[in-house]
N, C-alpha and C. Protein backbone atom coordinates (compact mmCIF):
# COMPACT_ATOMS: atom_id res chain seq x y z
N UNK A 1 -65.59 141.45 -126.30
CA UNK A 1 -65.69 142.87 -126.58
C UNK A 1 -67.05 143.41 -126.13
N UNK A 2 -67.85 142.73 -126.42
CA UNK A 2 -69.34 143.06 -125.99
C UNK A 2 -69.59 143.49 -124.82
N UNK A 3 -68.91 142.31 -123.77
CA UNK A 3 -68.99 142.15 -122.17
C UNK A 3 -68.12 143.78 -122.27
N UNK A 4 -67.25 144.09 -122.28
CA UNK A 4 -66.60 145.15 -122.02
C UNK A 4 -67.05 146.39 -122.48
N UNK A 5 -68.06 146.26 -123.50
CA UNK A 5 -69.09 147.66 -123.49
C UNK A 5 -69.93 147.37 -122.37
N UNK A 6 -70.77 146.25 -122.25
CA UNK A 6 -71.47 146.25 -121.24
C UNK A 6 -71.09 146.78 -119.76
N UNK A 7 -69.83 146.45 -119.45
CA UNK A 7 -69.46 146.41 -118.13
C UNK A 7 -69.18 148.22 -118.37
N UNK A 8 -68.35 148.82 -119.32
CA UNK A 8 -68.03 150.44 -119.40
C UNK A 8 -70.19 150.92 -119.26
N UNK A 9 -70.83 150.38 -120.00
CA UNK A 9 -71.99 151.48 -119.86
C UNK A 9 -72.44 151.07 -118.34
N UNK A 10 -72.42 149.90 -117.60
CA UNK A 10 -73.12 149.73 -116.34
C UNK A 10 -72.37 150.90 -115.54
N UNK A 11 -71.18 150.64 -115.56
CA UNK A 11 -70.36 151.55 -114.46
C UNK A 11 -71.09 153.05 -115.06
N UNK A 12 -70.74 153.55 -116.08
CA UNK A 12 -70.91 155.00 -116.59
C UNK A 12 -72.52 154.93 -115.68
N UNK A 13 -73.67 153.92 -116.32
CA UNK A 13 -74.77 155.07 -115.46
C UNK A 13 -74.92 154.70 -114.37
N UNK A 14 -73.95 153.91 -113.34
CA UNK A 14 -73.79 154.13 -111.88
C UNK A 14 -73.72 155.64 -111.89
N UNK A 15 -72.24 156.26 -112.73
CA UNK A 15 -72.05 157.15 -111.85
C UNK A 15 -72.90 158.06 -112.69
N UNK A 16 -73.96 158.07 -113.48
CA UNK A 16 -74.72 159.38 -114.03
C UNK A 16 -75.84 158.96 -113.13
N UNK A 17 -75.97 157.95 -112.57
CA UNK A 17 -77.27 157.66 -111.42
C UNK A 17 -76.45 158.47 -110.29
N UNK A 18 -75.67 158.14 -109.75
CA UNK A 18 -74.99 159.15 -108.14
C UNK A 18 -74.91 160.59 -108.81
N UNK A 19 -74.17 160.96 -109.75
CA UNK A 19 -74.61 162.57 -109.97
C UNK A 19 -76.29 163.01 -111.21
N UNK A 20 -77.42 162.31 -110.84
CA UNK A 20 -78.12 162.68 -111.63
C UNK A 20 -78.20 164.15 -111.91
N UNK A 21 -78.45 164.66 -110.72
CA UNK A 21 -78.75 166.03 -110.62
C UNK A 21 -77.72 167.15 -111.48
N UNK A 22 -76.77 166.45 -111.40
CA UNK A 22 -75.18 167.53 -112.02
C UNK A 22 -75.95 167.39 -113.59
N UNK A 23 -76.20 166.14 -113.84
CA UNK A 23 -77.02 166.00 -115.24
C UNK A 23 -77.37 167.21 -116.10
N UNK A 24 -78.36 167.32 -115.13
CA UNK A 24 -79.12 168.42 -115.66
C UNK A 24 -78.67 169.75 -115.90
N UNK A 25 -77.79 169.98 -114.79
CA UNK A 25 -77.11 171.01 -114.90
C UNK A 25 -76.14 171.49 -116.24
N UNK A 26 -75.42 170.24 -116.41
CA UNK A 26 -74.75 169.73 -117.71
C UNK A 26 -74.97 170.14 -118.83
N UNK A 27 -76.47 169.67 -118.82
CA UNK A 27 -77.09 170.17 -120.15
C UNK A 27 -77.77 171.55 -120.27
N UNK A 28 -78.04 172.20 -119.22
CA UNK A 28 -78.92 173.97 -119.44
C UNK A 28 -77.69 174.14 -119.99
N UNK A 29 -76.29 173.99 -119.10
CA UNK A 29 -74.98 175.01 -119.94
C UNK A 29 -74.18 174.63 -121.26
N UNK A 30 -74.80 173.53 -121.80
CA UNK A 30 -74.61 173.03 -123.02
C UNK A 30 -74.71 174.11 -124.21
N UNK A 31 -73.69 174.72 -124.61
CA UNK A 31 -73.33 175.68 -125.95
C UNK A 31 -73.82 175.00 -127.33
N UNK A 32 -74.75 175.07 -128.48
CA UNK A 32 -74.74 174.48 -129.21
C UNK A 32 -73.79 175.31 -130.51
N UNK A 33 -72.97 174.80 -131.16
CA UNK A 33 -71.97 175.25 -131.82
C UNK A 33 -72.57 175.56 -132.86
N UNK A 34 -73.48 174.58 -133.70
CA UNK A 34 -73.86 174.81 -134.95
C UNK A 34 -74.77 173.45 -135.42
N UNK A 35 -75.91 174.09 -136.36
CA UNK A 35 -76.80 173.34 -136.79
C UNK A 35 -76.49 172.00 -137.37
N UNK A 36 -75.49 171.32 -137.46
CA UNK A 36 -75.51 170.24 -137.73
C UNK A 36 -75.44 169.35 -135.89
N UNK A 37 -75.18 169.64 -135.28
CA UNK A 37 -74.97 169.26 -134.05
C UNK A 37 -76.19 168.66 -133.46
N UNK A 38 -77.40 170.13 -133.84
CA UNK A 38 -78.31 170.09 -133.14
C UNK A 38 -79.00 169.07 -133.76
N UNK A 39 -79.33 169.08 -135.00
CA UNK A 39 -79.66 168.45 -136.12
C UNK A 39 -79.80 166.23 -135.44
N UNK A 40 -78.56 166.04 -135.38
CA UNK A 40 -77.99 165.31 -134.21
C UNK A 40 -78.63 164.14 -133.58
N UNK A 41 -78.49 165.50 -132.84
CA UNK A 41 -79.42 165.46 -131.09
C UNK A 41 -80.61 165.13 -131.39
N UNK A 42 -81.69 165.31 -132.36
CA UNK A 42 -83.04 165.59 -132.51
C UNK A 42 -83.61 164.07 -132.90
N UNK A 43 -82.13 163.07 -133.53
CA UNK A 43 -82.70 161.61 -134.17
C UNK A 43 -82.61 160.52 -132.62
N UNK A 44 -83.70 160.29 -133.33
CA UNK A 44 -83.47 159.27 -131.82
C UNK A 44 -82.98 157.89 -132.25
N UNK A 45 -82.47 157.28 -131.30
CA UNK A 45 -81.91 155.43 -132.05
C UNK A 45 -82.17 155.00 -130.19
N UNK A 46 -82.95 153.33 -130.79
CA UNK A 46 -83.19 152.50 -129.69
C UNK A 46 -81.82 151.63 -129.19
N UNK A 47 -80.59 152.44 -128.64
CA UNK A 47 -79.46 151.91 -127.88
C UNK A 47 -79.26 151.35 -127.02
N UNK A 48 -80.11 152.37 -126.03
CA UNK A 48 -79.88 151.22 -124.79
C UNK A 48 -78.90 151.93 -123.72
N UNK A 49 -79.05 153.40 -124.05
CA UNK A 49 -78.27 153.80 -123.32
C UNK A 49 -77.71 155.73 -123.57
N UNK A 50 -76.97 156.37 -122.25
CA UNK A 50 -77.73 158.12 -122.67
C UNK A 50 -76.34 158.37 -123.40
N UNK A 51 -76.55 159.35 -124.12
CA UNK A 51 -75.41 160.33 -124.40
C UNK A 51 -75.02 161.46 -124.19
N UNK A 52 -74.42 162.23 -123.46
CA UNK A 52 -74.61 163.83 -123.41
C UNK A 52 -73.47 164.21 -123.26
N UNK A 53 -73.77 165.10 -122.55
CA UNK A 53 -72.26 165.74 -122.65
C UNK A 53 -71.44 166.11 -120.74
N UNK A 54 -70.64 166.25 -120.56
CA UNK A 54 -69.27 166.40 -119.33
C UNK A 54 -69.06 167.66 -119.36
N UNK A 55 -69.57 168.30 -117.79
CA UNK A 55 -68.67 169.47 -117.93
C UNK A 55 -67.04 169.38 -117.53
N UNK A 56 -66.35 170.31 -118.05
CA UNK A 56 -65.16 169.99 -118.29
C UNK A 56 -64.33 169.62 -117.18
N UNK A 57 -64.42 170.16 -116.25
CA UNK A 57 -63.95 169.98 -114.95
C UNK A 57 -64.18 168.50 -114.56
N UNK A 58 -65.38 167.81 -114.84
CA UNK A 58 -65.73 166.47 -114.63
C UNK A 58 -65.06 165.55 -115.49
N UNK A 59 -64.03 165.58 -116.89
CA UNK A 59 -63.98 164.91 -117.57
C UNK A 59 -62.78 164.06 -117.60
N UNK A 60 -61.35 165.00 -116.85
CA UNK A 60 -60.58 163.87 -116.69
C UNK A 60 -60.53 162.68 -115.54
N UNK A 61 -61.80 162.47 -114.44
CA UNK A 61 -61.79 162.02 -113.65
C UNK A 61 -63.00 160.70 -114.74
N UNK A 62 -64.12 161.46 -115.37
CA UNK A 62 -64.51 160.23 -116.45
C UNK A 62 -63.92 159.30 -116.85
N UNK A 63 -62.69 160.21 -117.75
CA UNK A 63 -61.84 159.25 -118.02
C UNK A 63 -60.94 158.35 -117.73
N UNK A 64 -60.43 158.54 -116.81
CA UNK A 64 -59.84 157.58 -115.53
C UNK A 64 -60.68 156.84 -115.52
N UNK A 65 -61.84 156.90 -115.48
CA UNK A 65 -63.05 155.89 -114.95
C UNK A 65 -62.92 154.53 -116.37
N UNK A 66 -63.14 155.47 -117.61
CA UNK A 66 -63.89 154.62 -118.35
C UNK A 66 -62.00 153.80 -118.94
N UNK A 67 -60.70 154.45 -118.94
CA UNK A 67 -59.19 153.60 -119.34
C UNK A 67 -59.17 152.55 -117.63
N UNK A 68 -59.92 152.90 -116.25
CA UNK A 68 -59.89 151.48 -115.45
C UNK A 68 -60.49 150.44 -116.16
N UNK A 69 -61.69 150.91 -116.60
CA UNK A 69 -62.67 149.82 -116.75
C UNK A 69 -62.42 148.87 -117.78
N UNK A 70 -61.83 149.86 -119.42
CA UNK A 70 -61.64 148.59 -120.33
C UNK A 70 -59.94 148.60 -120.27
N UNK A 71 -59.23 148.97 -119.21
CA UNK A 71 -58.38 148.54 -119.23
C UNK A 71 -57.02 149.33 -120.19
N UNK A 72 -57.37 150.69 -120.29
CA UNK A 72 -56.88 151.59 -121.02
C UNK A 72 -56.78 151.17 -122.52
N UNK A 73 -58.11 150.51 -123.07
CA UNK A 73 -58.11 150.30 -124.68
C UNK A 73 -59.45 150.77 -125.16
N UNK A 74 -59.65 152.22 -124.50
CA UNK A 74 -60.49 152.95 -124.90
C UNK A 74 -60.14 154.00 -125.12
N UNK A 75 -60.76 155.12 -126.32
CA UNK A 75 -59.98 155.99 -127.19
C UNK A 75 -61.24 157.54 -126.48
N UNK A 76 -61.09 158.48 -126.01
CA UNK A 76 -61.89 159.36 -125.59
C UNK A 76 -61.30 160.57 -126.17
């Protein structure tokens, strides 16, 4: 199970390394809904890895990405 997070986060920041730039973009248009959200965002934890957010247009092709990788026994 481990190996198979490992192998889903390597691939994921391949491809947030090939679109870094969309990155950023990602996040200026990031809506914050409400103070617990932000609240959130603000704790930091030593993971090992990013979290953010997909613009929408980008997300069912994510997901394709991340049901190849573990093999469609991942829940998005």
């Amino acid at each position: 199970e481990l190996l198979e997070f490992r192998e889903v986060l390597s691939i994921t920041q391949a491809y947030f390394a090939a679109y870094g730039q969309d990155i950023q973009n990602m996040l200026s248009y990031e809506i914050h809904g409400n103070e617990e959200v932000n609240v959130g965002r603000q704790q930091s934890a030593a993971l090992g890895f990013f979290v953010g957010t997909i613009m929408r247009e980008k997300v069912p092709i994510f997901e394709r990405v991340l049901k190849f990788i573990t093999h469609s026994t991942v829940f998005v």
